[in-house]
PDB file of N, CA and C in Angstrom:
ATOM      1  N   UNK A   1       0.844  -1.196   0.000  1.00  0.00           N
ATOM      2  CA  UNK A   1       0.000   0.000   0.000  1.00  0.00           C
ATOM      3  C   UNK A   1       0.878   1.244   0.000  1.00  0.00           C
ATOM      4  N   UNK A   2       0.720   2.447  -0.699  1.00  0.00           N
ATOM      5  CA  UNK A   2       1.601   3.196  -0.743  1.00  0.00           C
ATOM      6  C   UNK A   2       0.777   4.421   0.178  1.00  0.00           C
ATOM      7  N   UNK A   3       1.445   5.260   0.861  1.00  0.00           N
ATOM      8  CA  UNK A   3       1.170   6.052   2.286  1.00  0.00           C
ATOM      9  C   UNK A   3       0.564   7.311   1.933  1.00  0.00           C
ATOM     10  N   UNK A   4      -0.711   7.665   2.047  1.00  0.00           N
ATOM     11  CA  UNK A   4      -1.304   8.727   1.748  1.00  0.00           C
ATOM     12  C   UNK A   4      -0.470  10.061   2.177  1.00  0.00           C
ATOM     13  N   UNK A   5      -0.469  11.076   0.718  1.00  0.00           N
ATOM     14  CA  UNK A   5      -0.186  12.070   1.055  1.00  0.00           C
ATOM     15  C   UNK A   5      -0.577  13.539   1.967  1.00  0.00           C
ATOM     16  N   UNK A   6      -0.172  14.225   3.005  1.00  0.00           N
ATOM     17  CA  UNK A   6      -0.526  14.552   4.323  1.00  0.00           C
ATOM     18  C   UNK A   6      -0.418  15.693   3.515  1.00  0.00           C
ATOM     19  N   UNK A   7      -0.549  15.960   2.064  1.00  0.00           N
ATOM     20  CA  UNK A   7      -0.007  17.718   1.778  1.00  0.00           C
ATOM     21  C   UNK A   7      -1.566  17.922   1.826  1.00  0.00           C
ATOM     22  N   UNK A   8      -2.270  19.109   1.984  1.00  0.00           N
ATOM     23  CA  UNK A   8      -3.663  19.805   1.844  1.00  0.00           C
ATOM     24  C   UNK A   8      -4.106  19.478   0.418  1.00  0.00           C
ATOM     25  N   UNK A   9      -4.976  19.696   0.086  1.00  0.00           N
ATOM     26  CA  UNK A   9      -5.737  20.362  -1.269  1.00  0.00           C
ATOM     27  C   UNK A   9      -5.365  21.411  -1.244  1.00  0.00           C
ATOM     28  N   UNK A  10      -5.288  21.546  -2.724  1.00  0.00           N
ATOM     29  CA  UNK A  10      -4.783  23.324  -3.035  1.00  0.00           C
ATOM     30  C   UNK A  10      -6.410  23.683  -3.088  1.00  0.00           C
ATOM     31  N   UNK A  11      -6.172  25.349  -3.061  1.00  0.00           N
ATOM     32  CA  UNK A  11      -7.243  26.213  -3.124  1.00  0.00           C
ATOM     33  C   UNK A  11      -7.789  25.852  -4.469  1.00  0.00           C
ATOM     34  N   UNK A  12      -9.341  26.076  -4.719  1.00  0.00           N
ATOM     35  CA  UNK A  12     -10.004  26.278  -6.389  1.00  0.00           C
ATOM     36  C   UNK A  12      -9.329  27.775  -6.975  1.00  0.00           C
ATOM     37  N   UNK A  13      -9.325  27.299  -8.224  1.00  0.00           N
ATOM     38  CA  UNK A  13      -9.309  28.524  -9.015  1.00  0.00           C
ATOM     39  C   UNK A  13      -9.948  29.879  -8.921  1.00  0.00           C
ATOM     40  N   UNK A  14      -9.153  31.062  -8.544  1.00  0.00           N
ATOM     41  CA  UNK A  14     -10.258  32.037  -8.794  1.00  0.00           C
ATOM     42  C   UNK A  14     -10.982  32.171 -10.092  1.00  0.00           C
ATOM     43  N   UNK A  15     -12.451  33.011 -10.289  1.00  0.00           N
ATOM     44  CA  UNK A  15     -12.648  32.826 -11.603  1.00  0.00           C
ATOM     45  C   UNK A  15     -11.999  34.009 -12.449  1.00  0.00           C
ATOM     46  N   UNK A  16     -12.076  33.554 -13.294  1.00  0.00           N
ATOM     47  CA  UNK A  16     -11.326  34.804 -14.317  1.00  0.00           C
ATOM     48  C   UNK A  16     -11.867  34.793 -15.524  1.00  0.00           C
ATOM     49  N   UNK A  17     -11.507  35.673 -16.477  1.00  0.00           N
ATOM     50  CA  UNK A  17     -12.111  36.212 -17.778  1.00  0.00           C
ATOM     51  C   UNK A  17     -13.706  35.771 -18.190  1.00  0.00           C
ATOM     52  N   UNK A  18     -13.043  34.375 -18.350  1.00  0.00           N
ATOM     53  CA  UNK A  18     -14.054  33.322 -19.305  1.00  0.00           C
ATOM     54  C   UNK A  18     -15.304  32.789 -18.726  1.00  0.00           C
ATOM     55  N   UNK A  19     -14.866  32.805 -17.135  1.00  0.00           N
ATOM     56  CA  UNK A  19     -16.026  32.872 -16.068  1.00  0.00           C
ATOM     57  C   UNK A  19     -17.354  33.956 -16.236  1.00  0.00           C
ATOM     58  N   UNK A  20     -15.983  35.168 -16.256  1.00  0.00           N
ATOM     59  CA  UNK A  20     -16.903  36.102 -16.419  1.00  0.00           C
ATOM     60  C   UNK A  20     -17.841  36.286 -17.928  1.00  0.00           C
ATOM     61  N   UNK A  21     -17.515  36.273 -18.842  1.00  0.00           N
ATOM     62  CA  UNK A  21     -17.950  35.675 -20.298  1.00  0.00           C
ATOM     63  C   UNK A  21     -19.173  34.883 -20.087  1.00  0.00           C
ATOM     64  N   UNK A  22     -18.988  33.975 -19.209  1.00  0.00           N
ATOM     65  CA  UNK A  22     -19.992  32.732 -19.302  1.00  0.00           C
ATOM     66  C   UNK A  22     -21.626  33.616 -18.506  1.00  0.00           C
ATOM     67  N   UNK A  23     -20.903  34.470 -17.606  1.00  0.00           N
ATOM     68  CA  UNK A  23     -21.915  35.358 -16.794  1.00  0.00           C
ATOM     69  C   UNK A  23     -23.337  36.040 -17.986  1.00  0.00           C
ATOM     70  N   UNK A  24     -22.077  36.656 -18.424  1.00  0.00           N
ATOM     71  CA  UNK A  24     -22.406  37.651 -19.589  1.00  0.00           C
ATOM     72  C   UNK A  24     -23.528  36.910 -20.180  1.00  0.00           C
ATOM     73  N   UNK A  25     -23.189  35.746 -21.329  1.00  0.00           N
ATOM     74  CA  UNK A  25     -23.862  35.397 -22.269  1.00  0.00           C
ATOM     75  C   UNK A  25     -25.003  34.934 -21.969  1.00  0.00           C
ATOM     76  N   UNK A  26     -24.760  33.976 -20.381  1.00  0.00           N
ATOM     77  CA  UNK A  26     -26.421  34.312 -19.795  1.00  0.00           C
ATOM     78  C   UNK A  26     -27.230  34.819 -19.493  1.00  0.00           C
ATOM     79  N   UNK A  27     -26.524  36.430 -19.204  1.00  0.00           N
ATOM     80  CA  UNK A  27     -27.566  37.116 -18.865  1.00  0.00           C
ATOM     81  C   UNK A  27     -28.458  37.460 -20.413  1.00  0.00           C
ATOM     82  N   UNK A  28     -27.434  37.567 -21.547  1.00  0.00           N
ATOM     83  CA  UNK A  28     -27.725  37.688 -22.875  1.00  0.00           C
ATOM     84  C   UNK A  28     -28.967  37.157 -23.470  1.00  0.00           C
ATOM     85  N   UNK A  29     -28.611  35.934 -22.955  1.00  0.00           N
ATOM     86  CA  UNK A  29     -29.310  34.775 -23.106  1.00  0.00           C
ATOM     87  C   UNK A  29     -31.031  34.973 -22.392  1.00  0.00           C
ATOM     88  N   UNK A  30     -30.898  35.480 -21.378  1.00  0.00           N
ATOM     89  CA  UNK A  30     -32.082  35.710 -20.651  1.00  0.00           C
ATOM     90  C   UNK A  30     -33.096  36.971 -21.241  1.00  0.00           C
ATOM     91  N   UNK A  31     -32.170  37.911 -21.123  1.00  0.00           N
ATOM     92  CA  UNK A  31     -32.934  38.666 -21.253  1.00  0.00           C
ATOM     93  C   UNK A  31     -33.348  39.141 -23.210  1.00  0.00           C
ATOM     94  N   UNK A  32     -32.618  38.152 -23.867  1.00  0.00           N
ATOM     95  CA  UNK A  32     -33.377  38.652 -24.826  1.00  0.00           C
ATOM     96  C   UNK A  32     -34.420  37.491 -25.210  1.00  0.00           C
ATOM     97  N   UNK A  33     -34.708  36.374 -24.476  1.00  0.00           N
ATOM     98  CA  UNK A  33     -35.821  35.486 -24.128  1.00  0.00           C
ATOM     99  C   UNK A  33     -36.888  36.232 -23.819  1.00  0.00           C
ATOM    100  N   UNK A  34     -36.611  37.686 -22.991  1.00  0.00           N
ATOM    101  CA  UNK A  34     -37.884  38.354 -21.755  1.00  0.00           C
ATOM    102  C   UNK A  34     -38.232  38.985 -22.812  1.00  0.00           C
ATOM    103  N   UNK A  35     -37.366  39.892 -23.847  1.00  0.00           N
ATOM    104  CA  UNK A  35     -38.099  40.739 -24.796  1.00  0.00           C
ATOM    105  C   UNK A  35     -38.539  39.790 -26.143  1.00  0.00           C
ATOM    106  N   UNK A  36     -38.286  39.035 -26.380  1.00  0.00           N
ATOM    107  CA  UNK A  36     -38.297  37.901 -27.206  1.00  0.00           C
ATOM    108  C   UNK A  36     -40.279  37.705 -26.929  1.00  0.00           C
ATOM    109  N   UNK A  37     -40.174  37.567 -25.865  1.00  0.00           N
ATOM    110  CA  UNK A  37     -41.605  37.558 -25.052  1.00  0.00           C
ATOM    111  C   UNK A  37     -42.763  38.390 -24.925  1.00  0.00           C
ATOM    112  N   UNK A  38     -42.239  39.725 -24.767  1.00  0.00           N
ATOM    113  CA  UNK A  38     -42.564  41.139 -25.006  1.00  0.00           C
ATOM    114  C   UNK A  38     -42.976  41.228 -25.913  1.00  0.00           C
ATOM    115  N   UNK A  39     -41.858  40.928 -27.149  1.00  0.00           N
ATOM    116  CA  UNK A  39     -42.894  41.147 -28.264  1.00  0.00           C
ATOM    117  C   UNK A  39     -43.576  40.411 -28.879  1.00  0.00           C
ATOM    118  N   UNK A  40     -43.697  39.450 -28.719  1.00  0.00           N
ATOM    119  CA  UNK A  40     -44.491  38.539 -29.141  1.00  0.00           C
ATOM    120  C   UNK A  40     -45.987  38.942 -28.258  1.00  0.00           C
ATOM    121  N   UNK A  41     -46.094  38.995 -27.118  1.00  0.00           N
ATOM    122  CA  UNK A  41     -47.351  39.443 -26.035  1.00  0.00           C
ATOM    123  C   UNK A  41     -47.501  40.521 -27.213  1.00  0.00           C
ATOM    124  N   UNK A  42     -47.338  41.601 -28.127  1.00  0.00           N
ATOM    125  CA  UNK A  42     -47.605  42.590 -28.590  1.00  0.00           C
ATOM    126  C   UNK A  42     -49.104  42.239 -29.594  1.00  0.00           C
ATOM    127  N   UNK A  43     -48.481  40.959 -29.848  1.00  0.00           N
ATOM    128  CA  UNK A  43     -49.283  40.355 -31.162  1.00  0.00           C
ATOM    129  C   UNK A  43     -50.171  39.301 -30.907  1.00  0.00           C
ATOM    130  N   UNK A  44     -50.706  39.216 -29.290  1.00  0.00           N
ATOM    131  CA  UNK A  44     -51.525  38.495 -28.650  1.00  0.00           C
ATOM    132  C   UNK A  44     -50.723  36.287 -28.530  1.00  0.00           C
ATOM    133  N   UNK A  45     -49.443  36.956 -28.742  1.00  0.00           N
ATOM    134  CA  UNK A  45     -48.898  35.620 -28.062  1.00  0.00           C
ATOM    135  C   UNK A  45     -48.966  34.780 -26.702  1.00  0.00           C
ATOM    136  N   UNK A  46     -49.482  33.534 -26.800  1.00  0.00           N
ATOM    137  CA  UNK A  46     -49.585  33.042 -25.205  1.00  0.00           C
ATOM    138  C   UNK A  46     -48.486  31.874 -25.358  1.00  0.00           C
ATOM    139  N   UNK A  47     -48.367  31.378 -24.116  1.00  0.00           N
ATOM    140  CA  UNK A  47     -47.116  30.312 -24.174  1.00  0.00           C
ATOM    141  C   UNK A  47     -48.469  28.847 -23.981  1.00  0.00           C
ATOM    142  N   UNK A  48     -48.019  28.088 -24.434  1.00  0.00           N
ATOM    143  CA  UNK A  48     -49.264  27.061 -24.250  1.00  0.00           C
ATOM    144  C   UNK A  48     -48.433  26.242 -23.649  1.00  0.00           C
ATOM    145  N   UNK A  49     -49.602  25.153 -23.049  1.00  0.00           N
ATOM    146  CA  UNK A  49     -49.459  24.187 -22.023  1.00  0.00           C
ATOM    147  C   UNK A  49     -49.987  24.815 -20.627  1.00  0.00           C
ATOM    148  N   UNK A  50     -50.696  25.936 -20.437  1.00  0.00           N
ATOM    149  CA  UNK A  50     -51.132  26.509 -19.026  1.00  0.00           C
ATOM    150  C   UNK A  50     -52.349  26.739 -19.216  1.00  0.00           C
TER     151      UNK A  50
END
């Protein structure tokens, strides 16, 4: 059996750039779903299944 190592876990990564990127495109992502929505409600759109 070979003897477990007693060093810690290193810390996680802080996030950086691409993290932040990933933030971004969701919010992108969201909110042009909400107006996506908006306008469609303009033209008497409903979402079905409710």
């Amino acid at each position: 059996m070979s003897p477990r190592s007693s060093d810690p876990q290193p810390p996680p990564p802080d996030p950086n750039i691409w993290v932040g990127l990933l933030f971004a495109a969701f919010a992108a992502l969201v909110t042009g779903c909400v107006f996506l929505v908006l306008e469609l409600s303009r033209y008497g759109w409903t979402a079905a299944g409710g």
